[in-house]
PDB file of N, CA and C in Angstrom:
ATOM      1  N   UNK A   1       8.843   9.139   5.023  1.00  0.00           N
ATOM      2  CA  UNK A   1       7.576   8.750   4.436  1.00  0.00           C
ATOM      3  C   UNK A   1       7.349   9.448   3.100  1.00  0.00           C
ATOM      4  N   UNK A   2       8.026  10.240   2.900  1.00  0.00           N
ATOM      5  CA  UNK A   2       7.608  11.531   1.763  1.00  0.00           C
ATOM      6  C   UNK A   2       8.908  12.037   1.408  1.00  0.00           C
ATOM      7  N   UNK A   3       8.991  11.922   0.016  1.00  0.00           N
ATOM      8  CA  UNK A   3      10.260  12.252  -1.189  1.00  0.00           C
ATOM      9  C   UNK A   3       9.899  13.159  -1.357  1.00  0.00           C
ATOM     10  N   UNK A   4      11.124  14.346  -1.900  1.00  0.00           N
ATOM     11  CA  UNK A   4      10.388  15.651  -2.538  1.00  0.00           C
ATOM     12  C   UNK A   4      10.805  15.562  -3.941  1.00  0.00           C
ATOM     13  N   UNK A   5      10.425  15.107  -4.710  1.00  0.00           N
ATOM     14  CA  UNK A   5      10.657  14.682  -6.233  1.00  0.00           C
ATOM     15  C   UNK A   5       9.625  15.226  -6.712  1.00  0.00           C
ATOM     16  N   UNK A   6       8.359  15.398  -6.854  1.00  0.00           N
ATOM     17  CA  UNK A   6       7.161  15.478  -7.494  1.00  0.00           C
ATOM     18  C   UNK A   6       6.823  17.181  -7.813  1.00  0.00           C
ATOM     19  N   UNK A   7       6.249  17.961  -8.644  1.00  0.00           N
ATOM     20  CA  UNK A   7       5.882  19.417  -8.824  1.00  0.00           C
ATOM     21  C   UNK A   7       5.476  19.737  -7.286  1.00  0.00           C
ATOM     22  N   UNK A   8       4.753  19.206  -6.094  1.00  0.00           N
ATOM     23  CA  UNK A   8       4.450  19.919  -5.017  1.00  0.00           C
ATOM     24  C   UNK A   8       5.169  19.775  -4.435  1.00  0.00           C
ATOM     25  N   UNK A   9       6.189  18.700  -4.061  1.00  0.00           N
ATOM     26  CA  UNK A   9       7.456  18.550  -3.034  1.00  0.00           C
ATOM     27  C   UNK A   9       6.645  17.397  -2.007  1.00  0.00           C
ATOM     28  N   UNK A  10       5.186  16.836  -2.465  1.00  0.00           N
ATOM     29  CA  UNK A  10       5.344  15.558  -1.552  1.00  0.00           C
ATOM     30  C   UNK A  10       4.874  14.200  -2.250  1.00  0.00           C
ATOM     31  N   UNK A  11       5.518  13.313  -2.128  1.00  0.00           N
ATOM     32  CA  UNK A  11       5.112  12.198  -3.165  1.00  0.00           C
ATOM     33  C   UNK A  11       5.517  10.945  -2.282  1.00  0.00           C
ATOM     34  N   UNK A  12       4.747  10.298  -2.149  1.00  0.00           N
ATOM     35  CA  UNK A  12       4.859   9.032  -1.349  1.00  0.00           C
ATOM     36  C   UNK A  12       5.517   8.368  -1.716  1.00  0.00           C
ATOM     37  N   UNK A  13       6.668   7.598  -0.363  1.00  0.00           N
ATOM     38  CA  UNK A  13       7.527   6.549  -1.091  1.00  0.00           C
ATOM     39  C   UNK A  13       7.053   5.371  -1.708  1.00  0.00           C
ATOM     40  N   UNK A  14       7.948   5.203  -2.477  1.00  0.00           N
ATOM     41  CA  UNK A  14       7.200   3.360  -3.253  1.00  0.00           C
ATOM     42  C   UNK A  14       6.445   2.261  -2.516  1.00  0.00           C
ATOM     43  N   UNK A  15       7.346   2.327  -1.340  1.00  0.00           N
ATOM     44  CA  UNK A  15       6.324   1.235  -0.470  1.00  0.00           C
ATOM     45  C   UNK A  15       4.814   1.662   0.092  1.00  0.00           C
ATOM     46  N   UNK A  16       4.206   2.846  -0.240  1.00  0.00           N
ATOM     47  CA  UNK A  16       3.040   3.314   0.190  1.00  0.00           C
ATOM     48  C   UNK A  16       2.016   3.584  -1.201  1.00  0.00           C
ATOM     49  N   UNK A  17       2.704   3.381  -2.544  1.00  0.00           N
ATOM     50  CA  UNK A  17       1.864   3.718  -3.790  1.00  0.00           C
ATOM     51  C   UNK A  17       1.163   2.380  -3.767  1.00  0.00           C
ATOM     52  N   UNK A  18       0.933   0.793  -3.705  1.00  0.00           N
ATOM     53  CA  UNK A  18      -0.117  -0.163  -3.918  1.00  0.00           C
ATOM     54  C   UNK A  18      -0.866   0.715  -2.973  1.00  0.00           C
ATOM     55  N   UNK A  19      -0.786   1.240  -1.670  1.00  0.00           N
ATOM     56  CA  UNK A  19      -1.467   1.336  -0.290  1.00  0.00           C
ATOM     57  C   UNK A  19      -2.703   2.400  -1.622  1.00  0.00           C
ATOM     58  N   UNK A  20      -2.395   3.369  -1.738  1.00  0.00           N
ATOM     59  CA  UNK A  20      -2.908   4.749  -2.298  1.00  0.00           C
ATOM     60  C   UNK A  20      -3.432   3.896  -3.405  1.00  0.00           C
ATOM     61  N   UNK A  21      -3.434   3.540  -4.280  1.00  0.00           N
ATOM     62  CA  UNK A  21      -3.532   3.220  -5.536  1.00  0.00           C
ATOM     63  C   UNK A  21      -5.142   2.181  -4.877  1.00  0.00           C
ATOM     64  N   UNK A  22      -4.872   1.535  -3.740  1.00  0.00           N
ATOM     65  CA  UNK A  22      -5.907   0.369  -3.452  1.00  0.00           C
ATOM     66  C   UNK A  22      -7.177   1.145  -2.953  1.00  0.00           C
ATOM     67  N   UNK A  23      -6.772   1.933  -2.142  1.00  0.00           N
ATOM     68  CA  UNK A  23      -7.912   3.069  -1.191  1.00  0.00           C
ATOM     69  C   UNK A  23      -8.040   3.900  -2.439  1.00  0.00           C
ATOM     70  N   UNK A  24      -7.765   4.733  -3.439  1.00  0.00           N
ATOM     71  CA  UNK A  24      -8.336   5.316  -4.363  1.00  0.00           C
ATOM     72  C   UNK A  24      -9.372   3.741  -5.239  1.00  0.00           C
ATOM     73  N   UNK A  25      -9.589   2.794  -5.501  1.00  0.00           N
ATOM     74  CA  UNK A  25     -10.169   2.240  -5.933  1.00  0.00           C
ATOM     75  C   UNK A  25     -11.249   2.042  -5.377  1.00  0.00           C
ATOM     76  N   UNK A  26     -10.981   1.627  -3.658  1.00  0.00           N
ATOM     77  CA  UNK A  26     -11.782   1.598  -2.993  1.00  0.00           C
ATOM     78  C   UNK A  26     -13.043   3.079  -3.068  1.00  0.00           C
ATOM     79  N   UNK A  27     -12.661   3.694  -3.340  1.00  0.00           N
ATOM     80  CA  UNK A  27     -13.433   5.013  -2.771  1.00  0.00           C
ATOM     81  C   UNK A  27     -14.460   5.289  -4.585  1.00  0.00           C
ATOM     82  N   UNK A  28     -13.629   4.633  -5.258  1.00  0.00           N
ATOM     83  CA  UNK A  28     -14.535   4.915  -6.831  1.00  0.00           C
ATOM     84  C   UNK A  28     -15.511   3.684  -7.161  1.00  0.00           C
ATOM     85  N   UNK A  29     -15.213   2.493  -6.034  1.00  0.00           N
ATOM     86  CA  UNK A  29     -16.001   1.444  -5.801  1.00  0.00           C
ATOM     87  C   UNK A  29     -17.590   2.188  -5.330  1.00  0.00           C
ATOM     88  N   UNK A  30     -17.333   2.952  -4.062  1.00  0.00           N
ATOM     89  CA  UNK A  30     -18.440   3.059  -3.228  1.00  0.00           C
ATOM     90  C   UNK A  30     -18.790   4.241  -3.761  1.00  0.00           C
ATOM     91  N   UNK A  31     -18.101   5.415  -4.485  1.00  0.00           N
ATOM     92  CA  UNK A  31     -19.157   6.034  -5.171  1.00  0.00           C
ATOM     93  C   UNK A  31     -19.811   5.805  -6.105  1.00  0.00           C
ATOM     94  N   UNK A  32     -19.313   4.604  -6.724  1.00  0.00           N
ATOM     95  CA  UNK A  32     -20.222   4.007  -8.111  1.00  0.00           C
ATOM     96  C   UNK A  32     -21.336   3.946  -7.319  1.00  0.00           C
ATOM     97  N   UNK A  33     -21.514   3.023  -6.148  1.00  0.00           N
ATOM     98  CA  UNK A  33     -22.468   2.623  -5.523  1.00  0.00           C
ATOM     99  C   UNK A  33     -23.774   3.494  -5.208  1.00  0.00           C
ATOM    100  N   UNK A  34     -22.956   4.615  -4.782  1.00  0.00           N
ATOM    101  CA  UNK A  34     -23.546   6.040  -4.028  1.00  0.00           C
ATOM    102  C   UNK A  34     -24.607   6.356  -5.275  1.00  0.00           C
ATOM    103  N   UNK A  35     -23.641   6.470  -7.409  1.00  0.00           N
ATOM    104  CA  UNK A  35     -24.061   7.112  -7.494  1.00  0.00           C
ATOM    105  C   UNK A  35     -25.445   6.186  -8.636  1.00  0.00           C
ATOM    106  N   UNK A  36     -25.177   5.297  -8.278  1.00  0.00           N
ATOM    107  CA  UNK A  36     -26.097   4.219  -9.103  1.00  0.00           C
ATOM    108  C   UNK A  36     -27.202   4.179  -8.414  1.00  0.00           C
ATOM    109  N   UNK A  37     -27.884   4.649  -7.202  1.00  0.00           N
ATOM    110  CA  UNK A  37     -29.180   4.701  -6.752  1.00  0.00           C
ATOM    111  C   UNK A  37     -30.016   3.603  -6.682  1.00  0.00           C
ATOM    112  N   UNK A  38     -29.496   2.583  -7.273  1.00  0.00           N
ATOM    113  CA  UNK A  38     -29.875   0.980  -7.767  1.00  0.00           C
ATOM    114  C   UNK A  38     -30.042   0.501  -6.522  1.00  0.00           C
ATOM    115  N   UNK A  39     -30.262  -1.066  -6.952  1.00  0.00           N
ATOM    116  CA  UNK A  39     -29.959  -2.468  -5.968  1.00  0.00           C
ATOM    117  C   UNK A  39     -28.223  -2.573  -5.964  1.00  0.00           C
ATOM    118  N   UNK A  40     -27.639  -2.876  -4.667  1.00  0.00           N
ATOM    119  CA  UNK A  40     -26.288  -3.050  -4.360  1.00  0.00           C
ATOM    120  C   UNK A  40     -26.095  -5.081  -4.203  1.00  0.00           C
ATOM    121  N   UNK A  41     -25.865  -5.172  -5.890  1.00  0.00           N
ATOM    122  CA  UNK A  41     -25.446  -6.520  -5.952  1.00  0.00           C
ATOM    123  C   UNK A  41     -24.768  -6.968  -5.313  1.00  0.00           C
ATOM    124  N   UNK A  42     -24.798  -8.174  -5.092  1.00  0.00           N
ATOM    125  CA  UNK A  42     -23.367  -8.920  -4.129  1.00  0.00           C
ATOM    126  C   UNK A  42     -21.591  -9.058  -5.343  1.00  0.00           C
ATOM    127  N   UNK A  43     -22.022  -9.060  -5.995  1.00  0.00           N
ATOM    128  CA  UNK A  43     -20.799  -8.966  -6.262  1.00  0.00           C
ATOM    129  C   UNK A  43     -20.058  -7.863  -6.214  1.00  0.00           C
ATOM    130  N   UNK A  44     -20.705  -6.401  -6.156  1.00  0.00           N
ATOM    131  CA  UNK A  44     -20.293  -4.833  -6.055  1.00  0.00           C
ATOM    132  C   UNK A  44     -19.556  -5.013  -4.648  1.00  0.00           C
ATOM    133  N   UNK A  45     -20.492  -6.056  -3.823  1.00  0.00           N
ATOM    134  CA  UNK A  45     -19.762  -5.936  -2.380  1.00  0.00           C
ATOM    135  C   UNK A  45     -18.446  -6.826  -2.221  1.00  0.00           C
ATOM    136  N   UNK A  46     -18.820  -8.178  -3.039  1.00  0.00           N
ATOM    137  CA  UNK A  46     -17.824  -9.147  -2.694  1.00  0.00           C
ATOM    138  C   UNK A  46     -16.511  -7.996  -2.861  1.00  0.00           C
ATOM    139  N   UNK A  47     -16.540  -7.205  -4.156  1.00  0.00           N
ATOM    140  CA  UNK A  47     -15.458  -6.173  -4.794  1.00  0.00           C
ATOM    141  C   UNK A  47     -14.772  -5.470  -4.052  1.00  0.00           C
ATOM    142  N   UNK A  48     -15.889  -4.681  -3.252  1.00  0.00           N
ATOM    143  CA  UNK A  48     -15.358  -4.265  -2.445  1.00  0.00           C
ATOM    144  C   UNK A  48     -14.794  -4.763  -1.200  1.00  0.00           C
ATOM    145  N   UNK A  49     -15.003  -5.849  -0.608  1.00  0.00           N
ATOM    146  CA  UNK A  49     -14.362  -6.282   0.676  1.00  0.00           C
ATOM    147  C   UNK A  49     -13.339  -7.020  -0.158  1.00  0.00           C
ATOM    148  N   UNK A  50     -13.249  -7.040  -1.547  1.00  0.00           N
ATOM    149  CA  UNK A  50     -11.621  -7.631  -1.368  1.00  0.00           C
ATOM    150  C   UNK A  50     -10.718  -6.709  -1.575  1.00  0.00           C
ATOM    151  N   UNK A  51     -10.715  -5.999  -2.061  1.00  0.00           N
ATOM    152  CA  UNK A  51     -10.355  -4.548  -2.482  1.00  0.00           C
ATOM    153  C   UNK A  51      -9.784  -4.086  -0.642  1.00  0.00           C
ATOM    154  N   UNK A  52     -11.120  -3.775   0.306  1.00  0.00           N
ATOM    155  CA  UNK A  52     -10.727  -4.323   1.807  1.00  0.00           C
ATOM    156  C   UNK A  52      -9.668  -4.890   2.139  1.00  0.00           C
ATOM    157  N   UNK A  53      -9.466  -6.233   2.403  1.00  0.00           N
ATOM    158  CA  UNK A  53      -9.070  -7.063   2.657  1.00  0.00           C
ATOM    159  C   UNK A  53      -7.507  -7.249   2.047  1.00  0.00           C
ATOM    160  N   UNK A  54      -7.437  -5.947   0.671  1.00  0.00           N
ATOM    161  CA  UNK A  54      -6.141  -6.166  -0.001  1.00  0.00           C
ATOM    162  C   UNK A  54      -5.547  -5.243   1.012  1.00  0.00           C
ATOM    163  N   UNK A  55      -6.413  -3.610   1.165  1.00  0.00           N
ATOM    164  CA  UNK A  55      -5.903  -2.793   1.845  1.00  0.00           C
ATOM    165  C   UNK A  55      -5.000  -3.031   3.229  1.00  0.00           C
ATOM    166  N   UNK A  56      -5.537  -3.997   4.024  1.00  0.00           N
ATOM    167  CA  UNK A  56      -5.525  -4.484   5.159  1.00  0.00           C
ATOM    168  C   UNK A  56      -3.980  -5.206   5.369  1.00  0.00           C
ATOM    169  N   UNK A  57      -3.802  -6.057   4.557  1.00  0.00           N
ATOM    170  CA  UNK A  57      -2.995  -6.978   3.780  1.00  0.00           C
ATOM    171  C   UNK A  57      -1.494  -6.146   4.088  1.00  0.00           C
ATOM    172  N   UNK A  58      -1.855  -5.069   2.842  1.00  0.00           N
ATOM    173  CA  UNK A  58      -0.941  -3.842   2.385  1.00  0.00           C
ATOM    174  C   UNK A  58      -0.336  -3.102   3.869  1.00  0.00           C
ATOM    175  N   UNK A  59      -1.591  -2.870   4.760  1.00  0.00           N
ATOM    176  CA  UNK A  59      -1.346  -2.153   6.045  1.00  0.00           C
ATOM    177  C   UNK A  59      -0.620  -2.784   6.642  1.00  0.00           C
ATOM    178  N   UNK A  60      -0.223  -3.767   7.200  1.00  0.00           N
ATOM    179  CA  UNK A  60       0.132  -4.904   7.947  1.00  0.00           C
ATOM    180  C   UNK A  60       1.778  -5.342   7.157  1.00  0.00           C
ATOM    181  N   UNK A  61       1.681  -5.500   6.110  1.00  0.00           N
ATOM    182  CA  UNK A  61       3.489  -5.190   5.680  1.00  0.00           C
ATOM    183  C   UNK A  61       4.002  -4.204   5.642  1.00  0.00           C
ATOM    184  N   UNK A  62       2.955  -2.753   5.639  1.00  0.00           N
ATOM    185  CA  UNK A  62       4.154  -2.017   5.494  1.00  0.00           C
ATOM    186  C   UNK A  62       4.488  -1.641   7.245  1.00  0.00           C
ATOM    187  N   UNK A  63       3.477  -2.038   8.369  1.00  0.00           N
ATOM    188  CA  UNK A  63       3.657  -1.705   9.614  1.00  0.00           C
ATOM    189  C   UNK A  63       4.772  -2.656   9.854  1.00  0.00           C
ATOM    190  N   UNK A  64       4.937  -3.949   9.560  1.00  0.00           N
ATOM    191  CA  UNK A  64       6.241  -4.547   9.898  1.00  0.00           C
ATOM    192  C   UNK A  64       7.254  -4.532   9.717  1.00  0.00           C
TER     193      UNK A  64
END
């Protein structure tokens, strides 16, 4: 699961960087959300459940 190539010695193999790359988006999605104090438009959400839905996607090929 883990190359030691990188300055700390753990760096995820290639088939797990979309995975990381999608859940770090995800997470700067919902703190925008957190930090905007606003109304939570529908499109902030549509964003996020596809963003979801990619993750999911991602989970499911790399389990097979």
């Amino acid at each position: 699961m883990f190359l030691n190539d990188d300055e700390l010695g753990l760096m995820p193999s290639d088939d797990k960087l979309p995975l990381i790359y999608l859940r770090e988006h995800r997470r700067e999605l919902v703190f925008a959300l957190k930090e905007s104090r606003g109304r939570i438009t529908r499109a902030q959400i549509e964003e996020i459940a596809a963003v979801q839905q990619a993750i999911r996607a991602v989970e499911i090929v790399i389990s097979e």
